[in-house]
C-alpha atoms as a PDB file:
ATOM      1  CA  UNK A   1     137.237 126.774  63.249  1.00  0.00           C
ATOM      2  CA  UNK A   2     133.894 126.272  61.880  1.00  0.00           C
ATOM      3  CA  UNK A   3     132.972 127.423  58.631  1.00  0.00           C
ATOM      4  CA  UNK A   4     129.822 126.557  56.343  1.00  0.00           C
ATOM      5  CA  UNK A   5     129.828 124.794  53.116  1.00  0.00           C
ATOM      6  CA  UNK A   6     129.621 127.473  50.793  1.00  0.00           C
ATOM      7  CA  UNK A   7     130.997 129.627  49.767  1.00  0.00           C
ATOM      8  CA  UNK A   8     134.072 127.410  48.055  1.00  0.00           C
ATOM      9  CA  UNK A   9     137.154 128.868  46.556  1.00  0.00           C
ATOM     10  CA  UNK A  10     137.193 130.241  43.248  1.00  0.00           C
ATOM     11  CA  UNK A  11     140.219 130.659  40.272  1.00  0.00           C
ATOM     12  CA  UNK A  12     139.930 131.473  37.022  1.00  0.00           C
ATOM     13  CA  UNK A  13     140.082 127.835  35.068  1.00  0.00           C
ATOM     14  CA  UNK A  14     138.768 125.716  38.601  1.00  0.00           C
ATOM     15  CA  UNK A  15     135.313 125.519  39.822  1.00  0.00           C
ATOM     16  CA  UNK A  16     135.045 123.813  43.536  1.00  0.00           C
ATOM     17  CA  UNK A  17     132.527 121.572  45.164  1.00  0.00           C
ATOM     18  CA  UNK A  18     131.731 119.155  47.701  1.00  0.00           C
ATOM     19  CA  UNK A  19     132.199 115.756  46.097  1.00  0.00           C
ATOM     20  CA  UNK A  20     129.032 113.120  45.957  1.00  0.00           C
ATOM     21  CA  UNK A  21     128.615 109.800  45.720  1.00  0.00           C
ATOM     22  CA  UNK A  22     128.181 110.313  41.910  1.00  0.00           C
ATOM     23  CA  UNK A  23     131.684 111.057  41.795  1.00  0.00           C
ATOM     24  CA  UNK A  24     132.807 107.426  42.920  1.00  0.00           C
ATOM     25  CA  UNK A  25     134.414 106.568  39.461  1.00  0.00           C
ATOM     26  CA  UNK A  26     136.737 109.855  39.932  1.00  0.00           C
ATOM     27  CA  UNK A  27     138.035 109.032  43.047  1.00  0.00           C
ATOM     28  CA  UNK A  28     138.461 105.511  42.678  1.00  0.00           C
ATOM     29  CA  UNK A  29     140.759 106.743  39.485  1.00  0.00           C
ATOM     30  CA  UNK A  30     142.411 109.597  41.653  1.00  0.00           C
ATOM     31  CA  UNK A  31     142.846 107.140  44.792  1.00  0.00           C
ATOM     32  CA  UNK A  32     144.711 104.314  42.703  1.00  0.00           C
ATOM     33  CA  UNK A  33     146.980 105.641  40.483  1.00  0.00           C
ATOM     34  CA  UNK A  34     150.563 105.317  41.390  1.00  0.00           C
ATOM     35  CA  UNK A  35     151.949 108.357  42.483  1.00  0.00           C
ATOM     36  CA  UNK A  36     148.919 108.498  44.709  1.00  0.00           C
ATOM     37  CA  UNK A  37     150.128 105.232  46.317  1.00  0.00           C
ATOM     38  CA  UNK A  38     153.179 106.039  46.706  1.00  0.00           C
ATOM     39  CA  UNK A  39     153.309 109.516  47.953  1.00  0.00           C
ATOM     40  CA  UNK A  40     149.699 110.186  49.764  1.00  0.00           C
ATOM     41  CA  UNK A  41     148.801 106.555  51.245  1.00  0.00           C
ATOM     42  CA  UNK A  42     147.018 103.606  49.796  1.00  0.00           C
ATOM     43  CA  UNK A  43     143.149 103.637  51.258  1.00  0.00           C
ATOM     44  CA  UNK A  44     142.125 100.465  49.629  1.00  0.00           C
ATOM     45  CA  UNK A  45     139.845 101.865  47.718  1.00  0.00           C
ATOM     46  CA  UNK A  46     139.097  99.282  44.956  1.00  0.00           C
ATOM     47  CA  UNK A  47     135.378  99.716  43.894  1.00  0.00           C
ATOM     48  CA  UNK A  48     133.159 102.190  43.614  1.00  0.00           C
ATOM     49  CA  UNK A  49     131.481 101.474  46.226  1.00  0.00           C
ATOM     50  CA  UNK A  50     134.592 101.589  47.980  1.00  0.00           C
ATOM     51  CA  UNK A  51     134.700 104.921  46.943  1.00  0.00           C
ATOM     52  CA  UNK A  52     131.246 106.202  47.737  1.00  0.00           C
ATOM     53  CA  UNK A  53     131.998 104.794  51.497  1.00  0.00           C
ATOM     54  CA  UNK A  54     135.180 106.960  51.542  1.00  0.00           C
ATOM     55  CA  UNK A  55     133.484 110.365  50.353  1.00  0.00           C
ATOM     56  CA  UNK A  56     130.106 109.406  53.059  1.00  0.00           C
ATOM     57  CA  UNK A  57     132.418 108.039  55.950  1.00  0.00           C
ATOM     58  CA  UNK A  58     135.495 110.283  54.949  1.00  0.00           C
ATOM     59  CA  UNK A  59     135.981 113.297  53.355  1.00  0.00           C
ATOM     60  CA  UNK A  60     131.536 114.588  53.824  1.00  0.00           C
ATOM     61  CA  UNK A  61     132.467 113.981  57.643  1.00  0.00           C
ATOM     62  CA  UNK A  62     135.886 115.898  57.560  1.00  0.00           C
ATOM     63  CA  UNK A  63     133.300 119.088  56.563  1.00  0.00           C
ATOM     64  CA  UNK A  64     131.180 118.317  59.017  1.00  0.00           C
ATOM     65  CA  UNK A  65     133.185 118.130  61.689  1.00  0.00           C
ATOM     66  CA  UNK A  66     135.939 120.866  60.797  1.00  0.00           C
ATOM     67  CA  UNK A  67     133.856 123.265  58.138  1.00  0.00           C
ATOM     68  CA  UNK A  68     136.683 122.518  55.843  1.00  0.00           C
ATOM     69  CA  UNK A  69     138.014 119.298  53.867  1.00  0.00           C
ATOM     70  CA  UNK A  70     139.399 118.596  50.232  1.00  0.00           C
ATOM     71  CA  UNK A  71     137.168 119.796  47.518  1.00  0.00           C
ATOM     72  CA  UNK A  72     136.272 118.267  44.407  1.00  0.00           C
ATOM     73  CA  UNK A  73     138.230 120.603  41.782  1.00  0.00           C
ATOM     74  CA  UNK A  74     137.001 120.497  38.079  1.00  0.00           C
ATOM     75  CA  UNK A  75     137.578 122.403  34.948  1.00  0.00           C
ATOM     76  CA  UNK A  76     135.149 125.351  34.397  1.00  0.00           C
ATOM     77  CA  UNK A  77     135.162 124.583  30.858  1.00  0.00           C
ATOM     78  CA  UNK A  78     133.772 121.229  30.777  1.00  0.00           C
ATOM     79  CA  UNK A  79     132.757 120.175  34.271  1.00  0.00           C
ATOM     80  CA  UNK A  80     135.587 117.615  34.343  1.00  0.00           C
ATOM     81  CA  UNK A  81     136.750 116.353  38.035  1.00  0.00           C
ATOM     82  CA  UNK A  82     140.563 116.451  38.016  1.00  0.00           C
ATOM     83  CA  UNK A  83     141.630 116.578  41.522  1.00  0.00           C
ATOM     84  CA  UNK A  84     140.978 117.599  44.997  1.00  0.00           C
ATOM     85  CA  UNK A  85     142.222 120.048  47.045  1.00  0.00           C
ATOM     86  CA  UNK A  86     141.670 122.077  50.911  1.00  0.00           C
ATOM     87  CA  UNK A  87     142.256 121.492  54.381  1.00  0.00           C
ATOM     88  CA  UNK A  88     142.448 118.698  55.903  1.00  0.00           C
ATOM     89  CA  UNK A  89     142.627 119.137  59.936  1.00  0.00           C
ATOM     90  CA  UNK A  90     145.023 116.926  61.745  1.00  0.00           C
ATOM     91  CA  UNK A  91     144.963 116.013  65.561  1.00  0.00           C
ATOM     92  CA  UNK A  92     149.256 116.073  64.876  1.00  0.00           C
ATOM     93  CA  UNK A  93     149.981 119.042  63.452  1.00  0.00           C
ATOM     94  CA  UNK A  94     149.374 122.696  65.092  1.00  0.00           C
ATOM     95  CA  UNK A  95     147.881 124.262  61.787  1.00  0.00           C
ATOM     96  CA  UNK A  96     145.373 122.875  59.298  1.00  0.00           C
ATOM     97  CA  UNK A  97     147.402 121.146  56.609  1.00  0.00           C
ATOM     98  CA  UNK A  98     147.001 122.515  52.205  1.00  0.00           C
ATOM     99  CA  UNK A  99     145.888 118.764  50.406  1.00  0.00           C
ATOM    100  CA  UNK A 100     145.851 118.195  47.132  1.00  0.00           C
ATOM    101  CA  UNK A 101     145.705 115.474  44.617  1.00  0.00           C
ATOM    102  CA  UNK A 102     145.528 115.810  40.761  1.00  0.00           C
ATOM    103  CA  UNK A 103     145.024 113.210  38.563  1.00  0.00           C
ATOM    104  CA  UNK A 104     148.030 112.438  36.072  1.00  0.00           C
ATOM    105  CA  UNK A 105     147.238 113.746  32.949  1.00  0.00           C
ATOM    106  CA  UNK A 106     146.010 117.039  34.364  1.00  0.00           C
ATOM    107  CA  UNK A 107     149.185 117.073  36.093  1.00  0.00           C
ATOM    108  CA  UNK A 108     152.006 119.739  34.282  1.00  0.00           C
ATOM    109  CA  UNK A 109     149.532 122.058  33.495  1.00  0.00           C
ATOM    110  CA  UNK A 110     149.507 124.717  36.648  1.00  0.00           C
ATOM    111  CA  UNK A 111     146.097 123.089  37.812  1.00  0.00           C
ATOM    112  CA  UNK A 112     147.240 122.257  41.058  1.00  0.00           C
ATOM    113  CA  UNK A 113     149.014 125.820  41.973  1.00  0.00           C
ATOM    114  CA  UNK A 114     145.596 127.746  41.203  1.00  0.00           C
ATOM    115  CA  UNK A 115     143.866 125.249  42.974  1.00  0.00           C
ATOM    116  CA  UNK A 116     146.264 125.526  46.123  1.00  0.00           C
ATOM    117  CA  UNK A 117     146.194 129.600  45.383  1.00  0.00           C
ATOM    118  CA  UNK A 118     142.577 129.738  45.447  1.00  0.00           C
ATOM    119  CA  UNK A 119     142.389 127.426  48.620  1.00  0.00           C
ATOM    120  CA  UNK A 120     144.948 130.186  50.181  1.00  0.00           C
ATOM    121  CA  UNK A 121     143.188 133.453  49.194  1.00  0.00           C
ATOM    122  CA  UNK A 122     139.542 131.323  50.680  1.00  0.00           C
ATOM    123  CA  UNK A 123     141.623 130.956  54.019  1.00  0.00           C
ATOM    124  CA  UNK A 124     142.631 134.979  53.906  1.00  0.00           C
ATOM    125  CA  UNK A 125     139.273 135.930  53.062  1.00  0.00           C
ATOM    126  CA  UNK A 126     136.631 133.691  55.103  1.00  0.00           C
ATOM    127  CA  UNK A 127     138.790 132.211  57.747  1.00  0.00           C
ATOM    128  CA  UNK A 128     140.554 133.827  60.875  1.00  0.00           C
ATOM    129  CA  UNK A 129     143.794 131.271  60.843  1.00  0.00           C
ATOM    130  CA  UNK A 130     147.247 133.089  61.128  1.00  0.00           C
ATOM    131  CA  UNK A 131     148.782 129.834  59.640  1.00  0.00           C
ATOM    132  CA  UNK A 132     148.754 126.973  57.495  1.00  0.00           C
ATOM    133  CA  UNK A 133     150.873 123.610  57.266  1.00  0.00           C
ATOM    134  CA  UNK A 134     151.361 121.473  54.562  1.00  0.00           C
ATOM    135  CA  UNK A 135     153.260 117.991  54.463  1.00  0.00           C
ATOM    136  CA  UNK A 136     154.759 116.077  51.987  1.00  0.00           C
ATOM    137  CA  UNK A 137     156.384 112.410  51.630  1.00  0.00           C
ATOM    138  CA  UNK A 138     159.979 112.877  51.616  1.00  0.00           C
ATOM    139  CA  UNK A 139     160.543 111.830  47.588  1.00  0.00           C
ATOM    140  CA  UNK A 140     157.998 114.149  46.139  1.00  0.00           C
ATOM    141  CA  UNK A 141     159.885 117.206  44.981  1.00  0.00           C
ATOM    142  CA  UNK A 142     157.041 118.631  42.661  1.00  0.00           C
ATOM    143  CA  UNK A 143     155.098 118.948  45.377  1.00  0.00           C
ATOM    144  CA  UNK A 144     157.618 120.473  47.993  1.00  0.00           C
ATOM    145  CA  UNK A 145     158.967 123.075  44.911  1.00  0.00           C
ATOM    146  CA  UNK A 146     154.804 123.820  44.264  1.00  0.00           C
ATOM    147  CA  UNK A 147     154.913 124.773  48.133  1.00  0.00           C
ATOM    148  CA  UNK A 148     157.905 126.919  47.970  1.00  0.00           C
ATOM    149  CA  UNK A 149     156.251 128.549  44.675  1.00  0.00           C
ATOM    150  CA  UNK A 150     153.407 129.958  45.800  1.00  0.00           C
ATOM    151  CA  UNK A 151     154.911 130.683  49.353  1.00  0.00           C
ATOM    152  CA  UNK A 152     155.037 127.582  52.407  1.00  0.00           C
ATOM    153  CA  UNK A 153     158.293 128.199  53.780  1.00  0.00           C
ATOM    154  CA  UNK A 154     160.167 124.998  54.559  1.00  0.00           C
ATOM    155  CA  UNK A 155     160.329 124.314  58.326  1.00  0.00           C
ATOM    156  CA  UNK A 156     162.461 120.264  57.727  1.00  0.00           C
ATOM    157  CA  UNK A 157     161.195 117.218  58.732  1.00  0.00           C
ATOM    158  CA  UNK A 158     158.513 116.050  61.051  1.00  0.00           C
ATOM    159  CA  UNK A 159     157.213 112.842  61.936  1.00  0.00           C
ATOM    160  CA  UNK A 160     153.361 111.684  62.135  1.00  0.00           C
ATOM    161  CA  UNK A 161     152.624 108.672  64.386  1.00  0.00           C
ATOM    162  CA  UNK A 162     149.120 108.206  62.656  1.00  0.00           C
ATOM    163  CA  UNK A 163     151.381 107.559  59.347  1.00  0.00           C
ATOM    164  CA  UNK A 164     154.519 105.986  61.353  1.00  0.00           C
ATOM    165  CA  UNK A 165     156.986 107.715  58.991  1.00  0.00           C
ATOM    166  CA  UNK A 166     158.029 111.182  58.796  1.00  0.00           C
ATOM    167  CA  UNK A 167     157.334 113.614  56.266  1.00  0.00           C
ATOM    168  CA  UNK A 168     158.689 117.478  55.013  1.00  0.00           C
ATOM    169  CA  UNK A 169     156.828 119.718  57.114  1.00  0.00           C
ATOM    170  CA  UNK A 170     156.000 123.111  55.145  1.00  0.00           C
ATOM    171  CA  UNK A 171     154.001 126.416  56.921  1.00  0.00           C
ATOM    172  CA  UNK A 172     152.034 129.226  55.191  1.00  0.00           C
ATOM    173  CA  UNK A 173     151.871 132.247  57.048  1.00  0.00           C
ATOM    174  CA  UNK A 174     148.604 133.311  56.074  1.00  0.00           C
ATOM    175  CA  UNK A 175     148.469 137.041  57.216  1.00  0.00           C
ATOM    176  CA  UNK A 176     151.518 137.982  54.751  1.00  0.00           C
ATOM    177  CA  UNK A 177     150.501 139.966  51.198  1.00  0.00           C
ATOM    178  CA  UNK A 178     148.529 137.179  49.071  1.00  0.00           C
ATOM    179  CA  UNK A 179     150.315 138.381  45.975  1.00  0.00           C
ATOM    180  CA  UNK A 180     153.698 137.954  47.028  1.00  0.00           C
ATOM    181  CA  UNK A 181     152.051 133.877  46.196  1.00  0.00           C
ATOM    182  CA  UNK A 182     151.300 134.965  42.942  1.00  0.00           C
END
């Protein structure tokens, strides 16, 4: 399931990138606010250097090794980082899994949706995968109801070892009509 870098997804407000180590101070924001915590996982990133080790050791070698990882996702208009979202490949689950992370005060605004929409129609168009996964902790409704809305049907519960709790298990058929998502 190799793919290269570039090109990246595209929507109409969201530009997408690979992230640098210039973009420490975003993710150490992104990676320690609360809902982060409490529904993706706390990665103890405190610094910015913490930060820089995370996108080198982390998410730079998720794209390396898989062709695909979270993106950096900023607004067209002013080059602003305010989330990340892609594929993240697990060794757990039989389908790459739809991340995504927006900070909170871009949060409410339909950012994450296009982002996840424009990761989707990338898959359709540049990858040959007949599905995609996506898993959320049990409390976070927003996230499971922005699943449902732009079509991951929900398949229950399944648990991860590698997290040792269990988590709503969503799957994208990606083959179906794109703009039945829309």
């Amino acid at each position: 399931m190799t793919v290269t870098a570039e090109p990246f997804p595209e929507s109409t407000r969201l530009t997408f990138r690979l992230p640098t180590p210039d973009d420490a101070v975003f993710y150490r924001t992104l990676m320690n606010e609360p809902d982060y915590h409490r529904f993706i996982a706390d990665r103890g990133i405190r610094s910015d250097e913490d930060a820089v080790g995370y996108i080198e050791g982390k998410t730079l070698v998720h794209f390396a090794d898989h062709g695909v990882g979270l993106w950096l996702v900023e607004l067209k208009e002013t080059g602003r980082p305010i989330g990340a979202c892609g594929l993240v490949v697990r060794d757990e689950l039989d389908h790459p899994d739809l991340g995504y992370a927006f900070l909170q005060d871009s949060r409410g605004k339909g950012y994450a949706a296009e982002a996840a929409r424009a990761v989707l129609a990338y898959v359709a168009q540049n990858m040959d995968l007949p599905r995609l996964c996506a898993i959320t902790h049990t409390e976070n409704v927003r996230s499971a109801s922005l699943l449902l809305k732009i079509g991951f049907v929900s398949k229950g519960q399944i648990y991860l070892a590698a997290y040792d709790d269990t988590s709503d298990y969503f799957i994208y058929d990606v083959k179906r009509d794109l703009s039945a998502a829309e």
